[in-house]
Protein backbone atom coordinates (compact mmCIF):
# COMPACT_ATOMS: atom_id res chain seq x y z
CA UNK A 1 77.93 -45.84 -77.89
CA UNK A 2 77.28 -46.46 -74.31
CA UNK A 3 73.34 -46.64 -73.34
CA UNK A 4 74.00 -43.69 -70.58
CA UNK A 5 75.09 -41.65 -73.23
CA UNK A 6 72.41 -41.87 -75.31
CA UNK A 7 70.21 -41.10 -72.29
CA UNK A 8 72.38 -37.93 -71.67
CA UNK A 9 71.89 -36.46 -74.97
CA UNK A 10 68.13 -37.32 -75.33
CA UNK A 11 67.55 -35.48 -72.07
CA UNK A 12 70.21 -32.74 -73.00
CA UNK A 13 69.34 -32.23 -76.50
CA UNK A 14 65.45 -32.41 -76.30
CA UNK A 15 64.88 -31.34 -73.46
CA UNK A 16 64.63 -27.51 -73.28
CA UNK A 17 65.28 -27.22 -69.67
CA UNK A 18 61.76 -28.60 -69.01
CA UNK A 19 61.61 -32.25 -66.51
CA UNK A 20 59.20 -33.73 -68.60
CA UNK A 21 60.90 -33.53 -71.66
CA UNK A 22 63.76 -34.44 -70.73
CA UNK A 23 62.91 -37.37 -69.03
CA UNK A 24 60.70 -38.43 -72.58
CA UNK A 25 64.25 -37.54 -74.19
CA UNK A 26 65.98 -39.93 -71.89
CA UNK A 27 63.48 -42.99 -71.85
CA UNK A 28 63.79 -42.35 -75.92
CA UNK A 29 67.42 -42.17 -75.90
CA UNK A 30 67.74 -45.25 -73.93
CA UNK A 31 64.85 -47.67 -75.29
CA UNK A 32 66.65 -49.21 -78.77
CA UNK A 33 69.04 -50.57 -75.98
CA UNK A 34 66.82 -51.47 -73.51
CA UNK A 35 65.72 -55.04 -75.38
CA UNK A 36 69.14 -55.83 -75.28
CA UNK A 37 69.60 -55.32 -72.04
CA UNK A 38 66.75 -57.30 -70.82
CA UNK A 39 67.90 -59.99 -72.77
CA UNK A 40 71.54 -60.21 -71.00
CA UNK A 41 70.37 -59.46 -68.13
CA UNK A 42 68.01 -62.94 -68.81
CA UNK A 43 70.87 -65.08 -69.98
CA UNK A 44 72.70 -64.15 -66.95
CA UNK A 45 70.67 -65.03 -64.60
CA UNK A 46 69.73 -68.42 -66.03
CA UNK A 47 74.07 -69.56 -65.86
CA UNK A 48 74.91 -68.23 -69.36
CA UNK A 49 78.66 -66.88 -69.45
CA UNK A 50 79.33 -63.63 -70.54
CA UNK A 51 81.47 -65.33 -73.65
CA UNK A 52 78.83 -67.99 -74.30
CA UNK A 53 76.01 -64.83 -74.83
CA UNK A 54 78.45 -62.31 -76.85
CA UNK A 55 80.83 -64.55 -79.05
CA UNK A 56 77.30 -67.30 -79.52
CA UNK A 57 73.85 -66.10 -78.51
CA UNK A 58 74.07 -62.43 -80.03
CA UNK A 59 74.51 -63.53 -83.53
CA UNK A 60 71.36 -65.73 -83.56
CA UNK A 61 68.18 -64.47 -85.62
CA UNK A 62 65.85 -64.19 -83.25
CA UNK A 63 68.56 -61.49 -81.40
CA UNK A 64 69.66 -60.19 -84.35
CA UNK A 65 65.80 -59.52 -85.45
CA UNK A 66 65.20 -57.72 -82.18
CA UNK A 67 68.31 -55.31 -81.90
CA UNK A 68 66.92 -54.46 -86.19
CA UNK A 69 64.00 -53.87 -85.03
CA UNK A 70 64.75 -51.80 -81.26
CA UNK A 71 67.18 -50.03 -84.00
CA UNK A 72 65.10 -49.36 -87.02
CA UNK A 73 65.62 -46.05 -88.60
CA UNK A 74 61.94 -47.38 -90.28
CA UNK A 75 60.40 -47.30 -86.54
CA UNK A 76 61.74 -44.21 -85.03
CA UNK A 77 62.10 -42.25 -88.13
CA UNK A 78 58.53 -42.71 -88.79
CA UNK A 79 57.44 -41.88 -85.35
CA UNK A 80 59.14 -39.20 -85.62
CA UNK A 81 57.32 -38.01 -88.72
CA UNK A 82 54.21 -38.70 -87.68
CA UNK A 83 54.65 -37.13 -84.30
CA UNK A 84 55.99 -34.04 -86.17
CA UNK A 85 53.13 -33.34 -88.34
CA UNK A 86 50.34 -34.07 -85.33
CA UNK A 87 52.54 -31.87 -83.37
CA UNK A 88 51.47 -28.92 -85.09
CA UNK A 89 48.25 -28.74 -83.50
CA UNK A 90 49.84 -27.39 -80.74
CA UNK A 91 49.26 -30.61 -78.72
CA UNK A 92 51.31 -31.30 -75.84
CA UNK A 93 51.24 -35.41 -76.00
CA UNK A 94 53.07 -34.82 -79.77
CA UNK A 95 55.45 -32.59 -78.89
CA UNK A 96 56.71 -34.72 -76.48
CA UNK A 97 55.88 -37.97 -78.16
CA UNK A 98 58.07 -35.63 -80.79
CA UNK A 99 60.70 -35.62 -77.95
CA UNK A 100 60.77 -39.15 -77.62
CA UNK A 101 61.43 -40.11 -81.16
CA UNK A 102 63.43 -37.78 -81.98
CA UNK A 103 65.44 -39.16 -79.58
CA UNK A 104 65.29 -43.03 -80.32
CA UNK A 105 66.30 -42.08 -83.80
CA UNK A 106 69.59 -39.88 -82.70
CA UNK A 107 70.55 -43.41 -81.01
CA UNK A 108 70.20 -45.41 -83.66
CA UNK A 109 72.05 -42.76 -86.49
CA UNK A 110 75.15 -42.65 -83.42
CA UNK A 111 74.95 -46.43 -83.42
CA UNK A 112 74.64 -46.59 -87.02
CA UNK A 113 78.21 -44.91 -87.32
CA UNK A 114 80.17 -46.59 -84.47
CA UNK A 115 78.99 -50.04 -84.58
CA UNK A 116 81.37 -52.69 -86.92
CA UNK A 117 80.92 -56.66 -86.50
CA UNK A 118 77.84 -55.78 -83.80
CA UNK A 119 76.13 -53.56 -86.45
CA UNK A 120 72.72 -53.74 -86.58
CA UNK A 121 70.24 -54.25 -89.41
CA UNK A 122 68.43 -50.94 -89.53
CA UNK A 123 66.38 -51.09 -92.34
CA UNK A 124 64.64 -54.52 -91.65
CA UNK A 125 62.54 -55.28 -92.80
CA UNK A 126 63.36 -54.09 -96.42
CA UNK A 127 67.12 -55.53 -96.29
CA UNK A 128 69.41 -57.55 -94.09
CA UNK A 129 72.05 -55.11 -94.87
CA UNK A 130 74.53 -53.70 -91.88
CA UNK A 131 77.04 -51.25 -92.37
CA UNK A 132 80.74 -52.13 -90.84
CA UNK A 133 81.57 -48.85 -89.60
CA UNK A 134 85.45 -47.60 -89.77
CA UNK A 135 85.13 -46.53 -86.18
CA UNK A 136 84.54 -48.74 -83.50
CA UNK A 137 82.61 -47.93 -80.11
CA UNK A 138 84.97 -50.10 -78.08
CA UNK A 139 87.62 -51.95 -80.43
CA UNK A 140 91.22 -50.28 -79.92
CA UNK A 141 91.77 -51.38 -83.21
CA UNK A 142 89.28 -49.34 -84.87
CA UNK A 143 90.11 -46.44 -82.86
CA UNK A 144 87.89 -47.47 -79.64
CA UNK A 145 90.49 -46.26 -77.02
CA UNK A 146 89.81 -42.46 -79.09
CA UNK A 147 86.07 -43.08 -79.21
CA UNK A 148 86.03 -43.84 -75.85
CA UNK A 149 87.59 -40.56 -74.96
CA UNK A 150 85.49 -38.74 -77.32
CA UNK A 151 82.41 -40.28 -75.58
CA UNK A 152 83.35 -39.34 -72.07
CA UNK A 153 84.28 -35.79 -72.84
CA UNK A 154 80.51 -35.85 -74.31
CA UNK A 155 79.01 -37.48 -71.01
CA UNK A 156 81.15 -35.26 -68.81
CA UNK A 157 79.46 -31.90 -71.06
CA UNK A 158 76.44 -33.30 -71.07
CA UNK A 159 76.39 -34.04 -67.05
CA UNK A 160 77.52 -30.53 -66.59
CA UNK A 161 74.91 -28.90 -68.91
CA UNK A 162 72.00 -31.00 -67.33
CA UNK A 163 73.44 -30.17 -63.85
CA UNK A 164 73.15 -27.07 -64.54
CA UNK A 165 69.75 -26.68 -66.11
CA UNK A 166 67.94 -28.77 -62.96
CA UNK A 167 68.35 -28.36 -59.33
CA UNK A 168 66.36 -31.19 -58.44
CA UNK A 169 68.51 -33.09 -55.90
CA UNK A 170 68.13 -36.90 -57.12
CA UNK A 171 68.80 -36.13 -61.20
CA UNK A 172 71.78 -33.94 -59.92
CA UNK A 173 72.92 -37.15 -57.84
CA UNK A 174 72.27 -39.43 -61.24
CA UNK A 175 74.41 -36.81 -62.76
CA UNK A 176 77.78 -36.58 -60.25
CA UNK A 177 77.53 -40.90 -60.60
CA UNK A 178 77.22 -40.56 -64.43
CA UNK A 179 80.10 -38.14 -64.31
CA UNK A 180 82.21 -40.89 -62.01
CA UNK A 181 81.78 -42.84 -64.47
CA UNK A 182 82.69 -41.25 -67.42
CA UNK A 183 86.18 -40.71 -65.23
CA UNK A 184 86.35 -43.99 -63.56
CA UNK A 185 86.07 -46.03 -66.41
CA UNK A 186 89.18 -44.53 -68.78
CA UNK A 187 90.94 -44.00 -65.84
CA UNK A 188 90.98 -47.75 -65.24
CA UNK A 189 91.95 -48.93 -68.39
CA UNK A 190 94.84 -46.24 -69.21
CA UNK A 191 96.33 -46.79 -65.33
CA UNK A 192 95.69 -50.79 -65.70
CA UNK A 193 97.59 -50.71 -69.41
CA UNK A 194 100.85 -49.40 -66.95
């Protein structure tokens, strides 16, 4: 799944209609990507091709290693424990530290089940093992162009659940440009297929 999504439902799910939490739930939704990020956006701007760092440099250990361990259902399913059971002394820092886990490890079960070659190893650690998904994020031929949809009917909900739970001007301008997006980009590839 797409790394705005992910931020979408960590703010829309955890949130509660309060800011704070929902931007925890969106830093936590988007932070098993962000590694991965940083690291293209650092091959990019050192002359690496966009085919040299996805068909060579993302199947080396050391990145495979980091994306196990920015997608560890160990990590944020522990966190997530821990900041459940300190939560109940009605402390504010757990609840949202609570928040914030609870949405790193949504990411990494929706990435768990849409992921195929570019699985990642979540229980390493303990095993190397990956599970090859049926369902691909982005491969038409694992049923990509129907994820896709699926996916930007979900931003599109989300964006218009957040919109209307907060009236602050610059997260309801985030939210229009998410929504764009979520239109833009199917719109371009099922007009460009014709």
């Amino acid at each position: 799944m797409n790394t705005q999504s992910h931020v979408l439902m960590g703010a829309y799910f955890f949130g509660k209609a309060a800011p704070l939490a929902a931007a925890i739930g969106a830093v936590g939704g988007a932070l098993p990507d962000l590694p991965m990020i940083a690291i293209v956006v650092y091959l990019k701007a050192t002359g690496h091709t966009g085919q040299e760092i996805f068909q060579t440099l993302y199947w080396q250990n050391w990145w495979q290693i980091t994306n196990a361990i920015a997608h560890s259902f160990l990590l944020w399913g522990g966190l997530m424990l821990i900041a459940f059971l300190l939560r109940q002394s009605q402390n504010e820092f757990w609840n949202l530290g609570f928040v914030f886990a609870a949405s790193g490890f949504l990411h990494c079960c929706i990435d768990f089940c849409v992921h195929r070659e570019d699985a990642h190893m979540h229980f390493w650690p303990l095993t190397r093992y990956k599970f090859t998904s049926p369902v691909s994020y982005y491969d038409p031929s694992h049923y990509g162009q129907y994820f896709s949809l699926f996916e930007a009917a979900l931003g599109l909900f989300l964006c218009y659940g957040l919109f209307r739970q907060f009236s602050h001007v610059l997260v309801r301008i985030a939210l229009i440009l998410a929504a764009a997006l979520y239109v833009a980009v199917p719109a371009f590839f099922i007009l460009g297929r014709n």
